[in-house]
N, C-alpha and C. Protein backbone atom coordinates (compact mmCIF):
# COMPACT_ATOMS: atom_id res chain seq x y z
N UNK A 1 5.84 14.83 11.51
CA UNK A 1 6.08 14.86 12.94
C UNK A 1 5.45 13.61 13.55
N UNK A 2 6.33 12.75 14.84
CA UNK A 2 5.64 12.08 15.07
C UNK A 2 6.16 12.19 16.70
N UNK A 3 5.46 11.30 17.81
CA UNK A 3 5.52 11.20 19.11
C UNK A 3 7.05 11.08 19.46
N UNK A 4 7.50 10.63 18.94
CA UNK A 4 9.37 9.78 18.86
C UNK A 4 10.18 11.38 18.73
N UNK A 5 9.47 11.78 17.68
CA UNK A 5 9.97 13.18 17.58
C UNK A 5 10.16 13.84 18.81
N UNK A 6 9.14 14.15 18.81
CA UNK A 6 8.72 15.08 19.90
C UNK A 6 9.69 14.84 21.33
N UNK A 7 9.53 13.13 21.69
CA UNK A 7 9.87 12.90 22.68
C UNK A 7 11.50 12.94 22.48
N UNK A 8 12.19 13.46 21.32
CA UNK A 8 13.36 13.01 21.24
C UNK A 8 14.00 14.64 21.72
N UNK A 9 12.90 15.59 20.97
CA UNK A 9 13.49 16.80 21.29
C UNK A 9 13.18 17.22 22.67
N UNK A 10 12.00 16.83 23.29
CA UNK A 10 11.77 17.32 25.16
C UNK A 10 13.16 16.81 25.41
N UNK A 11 13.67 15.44 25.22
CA UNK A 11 14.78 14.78 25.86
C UNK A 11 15.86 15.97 25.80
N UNK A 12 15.93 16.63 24.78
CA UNK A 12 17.48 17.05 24.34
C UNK A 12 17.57 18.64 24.19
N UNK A 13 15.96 19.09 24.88
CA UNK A 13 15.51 20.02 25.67
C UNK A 13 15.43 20.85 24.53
N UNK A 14 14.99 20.69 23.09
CA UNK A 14 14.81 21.44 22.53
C UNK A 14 13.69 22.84 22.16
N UNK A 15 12.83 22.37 22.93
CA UNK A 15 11.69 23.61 23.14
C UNK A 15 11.91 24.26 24.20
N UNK A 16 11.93 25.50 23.50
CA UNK A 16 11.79 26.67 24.48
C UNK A 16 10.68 26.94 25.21
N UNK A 17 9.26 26.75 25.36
CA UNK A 17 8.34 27.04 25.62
C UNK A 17 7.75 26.09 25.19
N UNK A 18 6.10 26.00 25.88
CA UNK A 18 5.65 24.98 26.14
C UNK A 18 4.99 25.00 24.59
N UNK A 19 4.44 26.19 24.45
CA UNK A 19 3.35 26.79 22.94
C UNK A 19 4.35 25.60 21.89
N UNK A 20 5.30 25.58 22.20
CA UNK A 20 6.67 25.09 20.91
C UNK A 20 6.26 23.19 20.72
N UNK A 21 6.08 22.84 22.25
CA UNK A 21 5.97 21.64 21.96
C UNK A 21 4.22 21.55 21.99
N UNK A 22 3.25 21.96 22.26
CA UNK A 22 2.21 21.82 21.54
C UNK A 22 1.62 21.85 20.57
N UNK A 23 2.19 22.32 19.77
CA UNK A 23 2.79 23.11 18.38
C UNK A 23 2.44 21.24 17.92
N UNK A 24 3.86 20.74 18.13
CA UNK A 24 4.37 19.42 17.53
C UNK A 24 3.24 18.05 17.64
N UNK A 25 2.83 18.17 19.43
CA UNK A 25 1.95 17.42 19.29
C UNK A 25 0.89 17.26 18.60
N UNK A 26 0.15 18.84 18.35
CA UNK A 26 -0.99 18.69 17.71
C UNK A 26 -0.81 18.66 16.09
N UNK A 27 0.36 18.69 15.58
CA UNK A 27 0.38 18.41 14.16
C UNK A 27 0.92 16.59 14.47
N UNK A 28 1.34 16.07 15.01
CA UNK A 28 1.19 14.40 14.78
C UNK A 28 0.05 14.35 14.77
N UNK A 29 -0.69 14.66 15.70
CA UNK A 29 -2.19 13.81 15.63
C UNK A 29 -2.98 14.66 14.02
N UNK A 30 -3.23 15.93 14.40
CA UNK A 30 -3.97 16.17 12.49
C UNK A 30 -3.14 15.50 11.61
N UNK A 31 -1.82 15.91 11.24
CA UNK A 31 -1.09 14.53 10.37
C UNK A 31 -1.91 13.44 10.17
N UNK A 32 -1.85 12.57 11.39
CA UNK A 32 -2.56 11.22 11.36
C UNK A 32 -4.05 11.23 11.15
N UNK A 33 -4.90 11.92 11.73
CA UNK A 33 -6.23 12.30 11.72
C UNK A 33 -6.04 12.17 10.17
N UNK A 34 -5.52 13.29 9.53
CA UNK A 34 -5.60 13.27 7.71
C UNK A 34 -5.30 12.48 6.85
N UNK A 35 -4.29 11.59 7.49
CA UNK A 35 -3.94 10.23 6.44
C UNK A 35 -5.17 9.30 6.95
N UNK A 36 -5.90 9.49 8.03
CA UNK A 36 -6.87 7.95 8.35
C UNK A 36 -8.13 8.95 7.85
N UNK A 37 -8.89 7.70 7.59
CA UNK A 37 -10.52 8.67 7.15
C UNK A 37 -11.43 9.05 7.90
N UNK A 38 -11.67 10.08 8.25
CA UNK A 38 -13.01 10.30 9.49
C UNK A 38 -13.86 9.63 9.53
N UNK A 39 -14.16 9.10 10.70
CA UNK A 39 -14.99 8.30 11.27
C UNK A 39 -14.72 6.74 11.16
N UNK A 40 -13.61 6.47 10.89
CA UNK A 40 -13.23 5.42 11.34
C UNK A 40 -12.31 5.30 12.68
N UNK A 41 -12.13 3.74 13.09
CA UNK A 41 -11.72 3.48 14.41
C UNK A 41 -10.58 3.98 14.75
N UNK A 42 -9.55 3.76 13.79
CA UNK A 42 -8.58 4.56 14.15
C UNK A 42 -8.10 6.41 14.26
N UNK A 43 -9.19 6.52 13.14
CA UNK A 43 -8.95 8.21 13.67
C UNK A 43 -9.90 8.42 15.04
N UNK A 44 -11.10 7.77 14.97
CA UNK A 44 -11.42 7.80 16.38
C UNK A 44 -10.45 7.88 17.46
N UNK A 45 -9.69 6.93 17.69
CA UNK A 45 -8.68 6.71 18.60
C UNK A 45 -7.73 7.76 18.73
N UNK A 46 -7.03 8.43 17.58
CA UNK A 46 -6.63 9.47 17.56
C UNK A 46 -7.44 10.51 17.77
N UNK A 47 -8.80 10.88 17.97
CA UNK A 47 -9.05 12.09 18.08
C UNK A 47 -9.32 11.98 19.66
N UNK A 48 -9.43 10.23 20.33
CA UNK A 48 -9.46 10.67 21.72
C UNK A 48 -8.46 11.22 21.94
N UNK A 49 -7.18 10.32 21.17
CA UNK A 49 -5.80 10.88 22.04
C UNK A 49 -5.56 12.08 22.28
N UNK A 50 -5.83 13.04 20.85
CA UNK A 50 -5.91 14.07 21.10
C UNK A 50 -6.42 15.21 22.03
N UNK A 51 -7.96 14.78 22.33
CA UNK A 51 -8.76 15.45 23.08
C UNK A 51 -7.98 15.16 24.57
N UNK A 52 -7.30 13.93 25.05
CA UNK A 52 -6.70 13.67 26.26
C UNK A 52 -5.58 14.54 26.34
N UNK A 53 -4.66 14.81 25.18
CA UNK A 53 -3.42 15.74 25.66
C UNK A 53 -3.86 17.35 25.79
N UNK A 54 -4.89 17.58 24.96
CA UNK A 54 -5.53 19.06 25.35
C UNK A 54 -6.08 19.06 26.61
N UNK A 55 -6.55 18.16 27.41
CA UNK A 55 -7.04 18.15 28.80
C UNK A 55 -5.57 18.27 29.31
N UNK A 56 -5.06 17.20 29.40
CA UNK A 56 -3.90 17.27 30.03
C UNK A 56 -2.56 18.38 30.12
N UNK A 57 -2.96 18.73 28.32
CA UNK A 57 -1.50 20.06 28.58
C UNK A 57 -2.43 21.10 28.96
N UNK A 58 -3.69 21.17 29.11
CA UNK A 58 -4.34 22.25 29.80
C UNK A 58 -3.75 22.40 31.49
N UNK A 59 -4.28 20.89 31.99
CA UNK A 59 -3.88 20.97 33.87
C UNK A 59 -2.67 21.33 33.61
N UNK A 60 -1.40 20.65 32.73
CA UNK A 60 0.21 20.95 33.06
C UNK A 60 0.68 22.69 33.20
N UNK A 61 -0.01 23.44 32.36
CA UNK A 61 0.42 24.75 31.64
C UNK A 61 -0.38 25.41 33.25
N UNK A 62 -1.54 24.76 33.59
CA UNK A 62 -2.15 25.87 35.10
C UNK A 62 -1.29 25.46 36.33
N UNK A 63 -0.87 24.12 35.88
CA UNK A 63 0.24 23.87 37.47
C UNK A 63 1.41 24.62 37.26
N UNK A 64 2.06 24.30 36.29
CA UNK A 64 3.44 25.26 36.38
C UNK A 64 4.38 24.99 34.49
N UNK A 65 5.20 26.40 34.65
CA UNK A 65 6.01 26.16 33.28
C UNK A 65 6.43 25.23 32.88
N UNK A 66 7.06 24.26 33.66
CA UNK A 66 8.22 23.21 33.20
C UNK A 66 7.50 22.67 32.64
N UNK A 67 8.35 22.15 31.40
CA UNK A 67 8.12 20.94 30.52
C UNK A 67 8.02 19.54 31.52
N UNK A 68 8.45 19.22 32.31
CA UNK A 68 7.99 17.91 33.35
C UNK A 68 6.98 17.23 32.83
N UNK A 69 5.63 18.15 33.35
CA UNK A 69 4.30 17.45 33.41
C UNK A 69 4.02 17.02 31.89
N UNK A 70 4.55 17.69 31.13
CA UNK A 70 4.55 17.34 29.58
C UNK A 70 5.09 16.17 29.13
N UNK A 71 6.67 15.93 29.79
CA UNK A 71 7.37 14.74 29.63
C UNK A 71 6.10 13.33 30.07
N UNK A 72 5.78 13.59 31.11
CA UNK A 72 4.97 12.40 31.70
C UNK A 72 3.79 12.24 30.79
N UNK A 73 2.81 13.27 30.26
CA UNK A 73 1.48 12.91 29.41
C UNK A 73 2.17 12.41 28.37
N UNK A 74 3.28 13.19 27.44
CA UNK A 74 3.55 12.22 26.51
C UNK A 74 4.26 10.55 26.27
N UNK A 75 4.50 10.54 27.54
CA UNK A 75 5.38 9.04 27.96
C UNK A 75 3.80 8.27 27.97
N UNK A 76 2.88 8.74 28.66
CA UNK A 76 1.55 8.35 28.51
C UNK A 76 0.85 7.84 27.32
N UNK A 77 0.94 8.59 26.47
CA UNK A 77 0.65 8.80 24.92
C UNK A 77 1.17 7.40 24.42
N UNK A 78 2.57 7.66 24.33
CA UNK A 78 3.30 6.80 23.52
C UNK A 78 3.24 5.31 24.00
N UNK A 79 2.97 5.02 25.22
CA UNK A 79 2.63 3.54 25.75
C UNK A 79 1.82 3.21 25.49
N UNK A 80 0.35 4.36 25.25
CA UNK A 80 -1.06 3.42 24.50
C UNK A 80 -0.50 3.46 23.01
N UNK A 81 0.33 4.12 22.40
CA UNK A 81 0.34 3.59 21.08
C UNK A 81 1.28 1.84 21.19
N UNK A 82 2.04 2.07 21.96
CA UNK A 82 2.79 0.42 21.73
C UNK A 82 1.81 -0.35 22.16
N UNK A 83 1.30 -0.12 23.08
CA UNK A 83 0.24 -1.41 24.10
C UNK A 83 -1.12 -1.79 22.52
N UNK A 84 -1.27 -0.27 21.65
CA UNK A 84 -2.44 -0.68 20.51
C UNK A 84 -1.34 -1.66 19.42
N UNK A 85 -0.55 -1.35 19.32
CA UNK A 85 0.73 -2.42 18.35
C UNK A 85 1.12 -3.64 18.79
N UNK A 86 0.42 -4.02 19.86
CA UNK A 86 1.45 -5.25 20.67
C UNK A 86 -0.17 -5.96 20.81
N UNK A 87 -1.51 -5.43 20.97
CA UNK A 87 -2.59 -6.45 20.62
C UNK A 87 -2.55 -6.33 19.64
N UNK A 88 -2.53 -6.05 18.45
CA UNK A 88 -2.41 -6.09 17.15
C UNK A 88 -1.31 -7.33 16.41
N UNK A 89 -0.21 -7.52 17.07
CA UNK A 89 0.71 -8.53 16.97
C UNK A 89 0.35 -9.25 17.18
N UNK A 90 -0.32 -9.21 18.58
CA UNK A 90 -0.75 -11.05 19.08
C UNK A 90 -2.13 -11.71 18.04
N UNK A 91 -2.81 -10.71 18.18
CA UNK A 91 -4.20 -10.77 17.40
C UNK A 91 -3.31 -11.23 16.48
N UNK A 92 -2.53 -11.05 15.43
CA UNK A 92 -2.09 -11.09 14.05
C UNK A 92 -1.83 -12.73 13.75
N UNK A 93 -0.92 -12.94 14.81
CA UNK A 93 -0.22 -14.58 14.77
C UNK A 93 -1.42 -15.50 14.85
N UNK A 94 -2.49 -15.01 15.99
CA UNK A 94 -3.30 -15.95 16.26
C UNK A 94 -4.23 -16.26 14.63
N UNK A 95 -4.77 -15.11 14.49
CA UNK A 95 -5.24 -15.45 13.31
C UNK A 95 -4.48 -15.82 11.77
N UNK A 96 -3.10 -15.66 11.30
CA UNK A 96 -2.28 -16.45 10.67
C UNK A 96 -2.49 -17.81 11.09
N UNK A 97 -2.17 -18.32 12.24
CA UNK A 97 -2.25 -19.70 12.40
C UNK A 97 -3.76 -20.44 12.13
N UNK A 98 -5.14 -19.65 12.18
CA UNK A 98 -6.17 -19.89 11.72
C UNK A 98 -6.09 -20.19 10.12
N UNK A 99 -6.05 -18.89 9.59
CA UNK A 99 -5.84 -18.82 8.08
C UNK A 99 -5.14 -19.46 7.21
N UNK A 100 -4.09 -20.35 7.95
CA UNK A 100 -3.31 -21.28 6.79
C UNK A 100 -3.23 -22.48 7.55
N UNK A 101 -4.23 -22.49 8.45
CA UNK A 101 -4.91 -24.14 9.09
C UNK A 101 -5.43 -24.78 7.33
N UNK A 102 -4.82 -25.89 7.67
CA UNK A 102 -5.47 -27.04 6.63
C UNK A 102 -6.99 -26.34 6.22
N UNK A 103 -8.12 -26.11 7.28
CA UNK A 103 -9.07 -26.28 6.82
C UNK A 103 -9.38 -24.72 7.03
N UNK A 104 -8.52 -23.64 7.23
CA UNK A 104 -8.86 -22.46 7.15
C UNK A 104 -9.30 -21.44 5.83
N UNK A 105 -9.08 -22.22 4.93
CA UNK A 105 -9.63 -21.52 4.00
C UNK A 105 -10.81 -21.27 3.05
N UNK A 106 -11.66 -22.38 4.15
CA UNK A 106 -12.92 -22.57 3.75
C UNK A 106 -13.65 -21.55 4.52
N UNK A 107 -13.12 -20.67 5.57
CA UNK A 107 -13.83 -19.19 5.83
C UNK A 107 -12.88 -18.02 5.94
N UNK A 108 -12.21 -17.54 5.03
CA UNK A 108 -10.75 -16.72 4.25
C UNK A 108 -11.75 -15.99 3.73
N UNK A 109 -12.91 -16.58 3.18
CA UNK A 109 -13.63 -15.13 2.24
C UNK A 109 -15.23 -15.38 2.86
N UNK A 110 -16.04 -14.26 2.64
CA UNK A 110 -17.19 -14.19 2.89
C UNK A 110 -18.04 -15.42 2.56
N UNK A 111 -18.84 -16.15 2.85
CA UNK A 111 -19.81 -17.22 2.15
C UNK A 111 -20.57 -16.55 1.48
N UNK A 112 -21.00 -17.29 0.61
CA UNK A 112 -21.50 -17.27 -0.81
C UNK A 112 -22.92 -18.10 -0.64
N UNK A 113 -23.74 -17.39 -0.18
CA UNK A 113 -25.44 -18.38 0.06
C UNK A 113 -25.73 -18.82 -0.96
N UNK A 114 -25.21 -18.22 -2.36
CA UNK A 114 -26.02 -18.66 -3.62
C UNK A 114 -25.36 -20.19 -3.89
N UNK A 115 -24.19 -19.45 -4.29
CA UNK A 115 -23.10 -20.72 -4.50
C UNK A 115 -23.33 -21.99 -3.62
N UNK A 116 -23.11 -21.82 -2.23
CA UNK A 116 -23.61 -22.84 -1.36
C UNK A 116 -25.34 -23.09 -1.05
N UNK A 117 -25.86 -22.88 -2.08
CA UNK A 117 -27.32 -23.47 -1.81
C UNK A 117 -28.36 -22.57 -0.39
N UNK A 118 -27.94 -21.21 -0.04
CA UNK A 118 -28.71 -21.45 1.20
C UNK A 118 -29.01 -20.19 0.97
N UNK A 119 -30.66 -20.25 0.31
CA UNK A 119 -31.15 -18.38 -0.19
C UNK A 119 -31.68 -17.79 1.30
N UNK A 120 -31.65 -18.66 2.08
CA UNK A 120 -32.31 -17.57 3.24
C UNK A 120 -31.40 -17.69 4.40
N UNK A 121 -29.88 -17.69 4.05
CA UNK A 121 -28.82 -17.20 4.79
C UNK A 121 -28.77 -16.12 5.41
N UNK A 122 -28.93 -14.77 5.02
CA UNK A 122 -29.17 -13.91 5.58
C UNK A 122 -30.23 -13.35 6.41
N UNK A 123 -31.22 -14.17 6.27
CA UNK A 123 -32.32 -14.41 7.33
C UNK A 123 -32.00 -15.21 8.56
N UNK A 124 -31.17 -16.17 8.08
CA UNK A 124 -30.93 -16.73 9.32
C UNK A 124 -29.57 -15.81 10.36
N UNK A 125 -28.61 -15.29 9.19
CA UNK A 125 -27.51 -15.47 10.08
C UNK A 125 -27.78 -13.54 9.63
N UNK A 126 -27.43 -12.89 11.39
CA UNK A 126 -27.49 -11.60 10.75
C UNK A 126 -26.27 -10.40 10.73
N UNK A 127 -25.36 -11.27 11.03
CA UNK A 127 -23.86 -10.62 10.93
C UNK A 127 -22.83 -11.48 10.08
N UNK A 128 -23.01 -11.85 8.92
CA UNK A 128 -21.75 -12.41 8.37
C UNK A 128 -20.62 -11.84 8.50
N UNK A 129 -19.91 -12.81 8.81
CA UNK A 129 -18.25 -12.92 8.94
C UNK A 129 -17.40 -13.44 8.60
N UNK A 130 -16.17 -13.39 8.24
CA UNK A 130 -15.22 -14.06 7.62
C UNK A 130 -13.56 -14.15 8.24
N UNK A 131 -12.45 -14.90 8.31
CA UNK A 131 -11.50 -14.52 8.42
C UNK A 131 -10.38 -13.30 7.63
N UNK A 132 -10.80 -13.30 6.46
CA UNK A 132 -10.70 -12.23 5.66
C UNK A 132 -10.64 -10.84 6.12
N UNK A 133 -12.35 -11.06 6.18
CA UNK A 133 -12.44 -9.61 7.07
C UNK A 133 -12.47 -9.22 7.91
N UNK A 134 -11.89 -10.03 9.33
CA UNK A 134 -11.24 -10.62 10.23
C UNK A 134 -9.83 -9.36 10.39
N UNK A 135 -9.27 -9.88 9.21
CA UNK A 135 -7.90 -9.49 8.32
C UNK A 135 -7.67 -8.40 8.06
N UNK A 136 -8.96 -7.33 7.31
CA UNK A 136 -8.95 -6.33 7.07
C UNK A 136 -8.94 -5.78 7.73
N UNK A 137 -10.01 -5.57 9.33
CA UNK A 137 -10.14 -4.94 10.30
C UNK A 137 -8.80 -4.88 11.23
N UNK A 138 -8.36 -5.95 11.45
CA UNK A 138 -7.20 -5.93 12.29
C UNK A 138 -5.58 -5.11 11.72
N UNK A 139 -5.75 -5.19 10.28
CA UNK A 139 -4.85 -4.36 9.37
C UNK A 139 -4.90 -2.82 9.55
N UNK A 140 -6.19 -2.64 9.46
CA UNK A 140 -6.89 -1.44 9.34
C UNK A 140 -6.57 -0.15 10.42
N UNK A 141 -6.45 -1.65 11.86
CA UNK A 141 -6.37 -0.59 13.34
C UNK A 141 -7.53 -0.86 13.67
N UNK A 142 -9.07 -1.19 13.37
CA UNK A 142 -10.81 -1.03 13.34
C UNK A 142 -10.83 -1.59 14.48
N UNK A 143 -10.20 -2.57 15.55
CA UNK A 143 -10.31 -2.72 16.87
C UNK A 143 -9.73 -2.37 17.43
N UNK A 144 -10.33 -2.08 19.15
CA UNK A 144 -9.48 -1.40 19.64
C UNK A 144 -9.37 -1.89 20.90
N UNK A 145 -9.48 -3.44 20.86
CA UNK A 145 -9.49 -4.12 22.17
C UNK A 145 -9.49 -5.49 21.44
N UNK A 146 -8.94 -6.38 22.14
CA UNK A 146 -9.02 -7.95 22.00
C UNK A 146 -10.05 -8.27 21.92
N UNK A 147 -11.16 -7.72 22.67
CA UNK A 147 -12.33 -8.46 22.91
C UNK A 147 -13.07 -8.30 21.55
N UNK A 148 -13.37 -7.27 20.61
CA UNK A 148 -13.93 -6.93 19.64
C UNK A 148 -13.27 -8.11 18.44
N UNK A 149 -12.15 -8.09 18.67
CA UNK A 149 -11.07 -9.26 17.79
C UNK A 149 -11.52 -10.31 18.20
N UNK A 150 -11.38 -10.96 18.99
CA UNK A 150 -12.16 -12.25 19.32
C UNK A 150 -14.05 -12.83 19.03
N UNK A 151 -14.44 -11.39 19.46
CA UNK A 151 -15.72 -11.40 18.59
C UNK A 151 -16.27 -11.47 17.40
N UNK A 152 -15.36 -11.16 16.48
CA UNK A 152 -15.32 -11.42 14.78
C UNK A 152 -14.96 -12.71 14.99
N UNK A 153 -14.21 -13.30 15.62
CA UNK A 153 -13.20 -14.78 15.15
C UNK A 153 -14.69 -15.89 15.42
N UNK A 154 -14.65 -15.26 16.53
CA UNK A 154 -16.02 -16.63 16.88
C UNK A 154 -17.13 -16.41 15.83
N UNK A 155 -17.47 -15.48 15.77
CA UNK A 155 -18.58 -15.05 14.82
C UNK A 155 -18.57 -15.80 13.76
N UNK A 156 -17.30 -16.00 13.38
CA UNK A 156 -17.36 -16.58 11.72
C UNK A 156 -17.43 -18.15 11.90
N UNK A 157 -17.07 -18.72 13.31
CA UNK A 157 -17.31 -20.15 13.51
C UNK A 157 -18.68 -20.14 13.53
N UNK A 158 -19.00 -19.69 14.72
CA UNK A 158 -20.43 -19.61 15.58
C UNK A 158 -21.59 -19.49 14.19
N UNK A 159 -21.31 -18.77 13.04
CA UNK A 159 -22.03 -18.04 11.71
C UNK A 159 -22.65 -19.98 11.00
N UNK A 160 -21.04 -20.31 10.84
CA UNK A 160 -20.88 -21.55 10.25
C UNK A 160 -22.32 -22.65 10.75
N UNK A 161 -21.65 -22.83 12.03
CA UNK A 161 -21.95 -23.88 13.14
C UNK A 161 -23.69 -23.63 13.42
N UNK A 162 -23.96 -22.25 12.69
CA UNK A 162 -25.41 -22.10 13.49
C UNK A 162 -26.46 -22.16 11.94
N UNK A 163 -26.08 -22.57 10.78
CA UNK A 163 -26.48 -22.53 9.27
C UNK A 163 -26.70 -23.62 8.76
N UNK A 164 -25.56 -24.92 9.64
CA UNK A 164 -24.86 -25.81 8.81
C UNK A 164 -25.95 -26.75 9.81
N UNK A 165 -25.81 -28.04 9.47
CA UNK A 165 -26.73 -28.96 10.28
C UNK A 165 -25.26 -29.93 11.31
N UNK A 166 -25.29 -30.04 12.39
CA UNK A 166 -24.01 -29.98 13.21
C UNK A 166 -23.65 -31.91 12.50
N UNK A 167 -22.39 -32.33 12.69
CA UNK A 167 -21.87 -33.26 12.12
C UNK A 167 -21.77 -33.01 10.48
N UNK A 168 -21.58 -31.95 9.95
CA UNK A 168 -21.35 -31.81 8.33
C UNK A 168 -19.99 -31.32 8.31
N UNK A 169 -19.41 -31.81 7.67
CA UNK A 169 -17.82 -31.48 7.33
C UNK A 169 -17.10 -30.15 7.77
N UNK A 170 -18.59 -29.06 7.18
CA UNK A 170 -18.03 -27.71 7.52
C UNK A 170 -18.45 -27.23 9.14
N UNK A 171 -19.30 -27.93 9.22
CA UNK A 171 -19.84 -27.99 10.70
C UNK A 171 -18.65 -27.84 11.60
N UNK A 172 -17.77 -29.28 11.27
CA UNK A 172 -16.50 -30.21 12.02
C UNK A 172 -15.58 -29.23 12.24
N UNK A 173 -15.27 -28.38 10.74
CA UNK A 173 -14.10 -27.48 10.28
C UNK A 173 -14.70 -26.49 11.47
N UNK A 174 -15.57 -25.70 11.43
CA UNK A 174 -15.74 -24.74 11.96
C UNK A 174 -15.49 -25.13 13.55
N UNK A 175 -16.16 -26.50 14.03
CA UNK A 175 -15.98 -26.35 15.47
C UNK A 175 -14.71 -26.58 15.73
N UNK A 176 -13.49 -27.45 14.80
CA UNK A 176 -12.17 -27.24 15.43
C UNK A 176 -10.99 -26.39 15.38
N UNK A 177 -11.67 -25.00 14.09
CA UNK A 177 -10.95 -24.19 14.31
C UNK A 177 -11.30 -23.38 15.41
N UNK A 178 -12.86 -22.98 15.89
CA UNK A 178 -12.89 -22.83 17.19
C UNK A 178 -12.24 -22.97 18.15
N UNK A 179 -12.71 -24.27 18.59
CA UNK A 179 -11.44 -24.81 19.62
C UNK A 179 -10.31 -24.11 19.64
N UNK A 180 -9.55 -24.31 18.27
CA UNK A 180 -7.98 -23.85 18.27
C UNK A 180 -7.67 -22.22 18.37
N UNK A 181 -8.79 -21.63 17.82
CA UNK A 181 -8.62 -19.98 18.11
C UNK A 181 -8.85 -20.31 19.76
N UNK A 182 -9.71 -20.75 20.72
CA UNK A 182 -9.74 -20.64 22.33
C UNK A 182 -8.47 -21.11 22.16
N UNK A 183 -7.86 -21.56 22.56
CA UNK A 183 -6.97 -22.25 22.88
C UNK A 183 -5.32 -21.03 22.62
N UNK A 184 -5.38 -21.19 21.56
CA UNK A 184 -4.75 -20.25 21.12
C UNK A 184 -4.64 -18.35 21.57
N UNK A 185 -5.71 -18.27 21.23
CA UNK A 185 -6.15 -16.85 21.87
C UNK A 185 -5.77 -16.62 23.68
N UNK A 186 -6.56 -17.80 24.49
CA UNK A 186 -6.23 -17.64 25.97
C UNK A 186 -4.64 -17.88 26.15
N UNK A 187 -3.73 -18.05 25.34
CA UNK A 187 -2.62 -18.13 25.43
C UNK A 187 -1.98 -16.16 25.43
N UNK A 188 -2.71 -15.81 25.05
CA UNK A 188 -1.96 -14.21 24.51
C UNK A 188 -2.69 -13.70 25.45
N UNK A 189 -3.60 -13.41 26.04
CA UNK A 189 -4.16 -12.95 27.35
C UNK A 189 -3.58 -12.59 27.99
């Protein structure tokens, strides 16, 4: 079962009663709840959604029978799921165009303090970041706002830029993929 469902049968007036289409809603969301793993961002997100249509088909069912007020919470529903798919798109391109930058693949994977000489990396820097995992999170659903997305992106410059001694190659790399994520990013805003 999914929202499309649902909204296909209110359209074509297939529930008899309201119990019928609550029924539907609350198996999309456990559905989804059960394929994502508890306590991550995205079942988070789903268990607000959830908790919002039980508020909501609560007020609809004390104002009155009709399916109406139902039509409208779930038209509700289904716009935060496109509006979470459509930052997810933009987020997506922006960081593709990072990741297969000439010099983007010198932060594609986690740094390596050993490999690169620097044993008290993690003393210095206390959130490593990567475009990678950048990648994963944004795949994942794990943000749930631009702003959190943009905060990984810089992170992994800012990580670079604050380790490296400024004018070093990776220094350079890091501050002009910077640049190009601002630049880029205030474009999708």
């Amino acid at each position: 079962m999914d929202l499309g469902t649902v909204q296909k049968k209110l359209d074509s007036g297939s529930y008899h009663d309201m119990d019928e289409f609550a029924f539907d809603v609350r198996l999309t969301f456990d559905n989804a709840m059960t394929y994502h793993s508890g306590g991550t961002n995205v079942w988070e997100m789903i268990r607000e959604l959830k908790a919002k249509f039980e508020i909501e088909f609560g007020h609809a069912t004390l104002e009155s029978s009709s399916m109406q007020p139902l039509q409208t919470n779930l038209a509700f529903l289904e716009r935060k799921a496109i509006q979470q798919d459509d930052i997810k798109s933009k987020c997506a391109k922006v960081l593709h165009s990072l990741q297969t930058h000439m010099n983007g693949w010198v932060f594609n994977r986690p740094f390596d303090p050993v490999e690169a000489g620097f044993p008290d990396y993690f003393e210095v820097i206390k959130k490593p970041m990567d475009l990678g995992t950048v990648r994963t999170k944004l795949d994942s659903g794990s943000y749930h706002d631009m702003k959190e997305f943009a905060f990984d992106v810089r992170l992994t410059f800012e990580n670079a830029m604050t380790c490296l001694p400024e004018g070093t190659i990776i220094w350079e790399m890091a501050r002009e993929l910077k640049a190009k994520f601002e630049t880029e990013f205030g474009c999708i805003l």
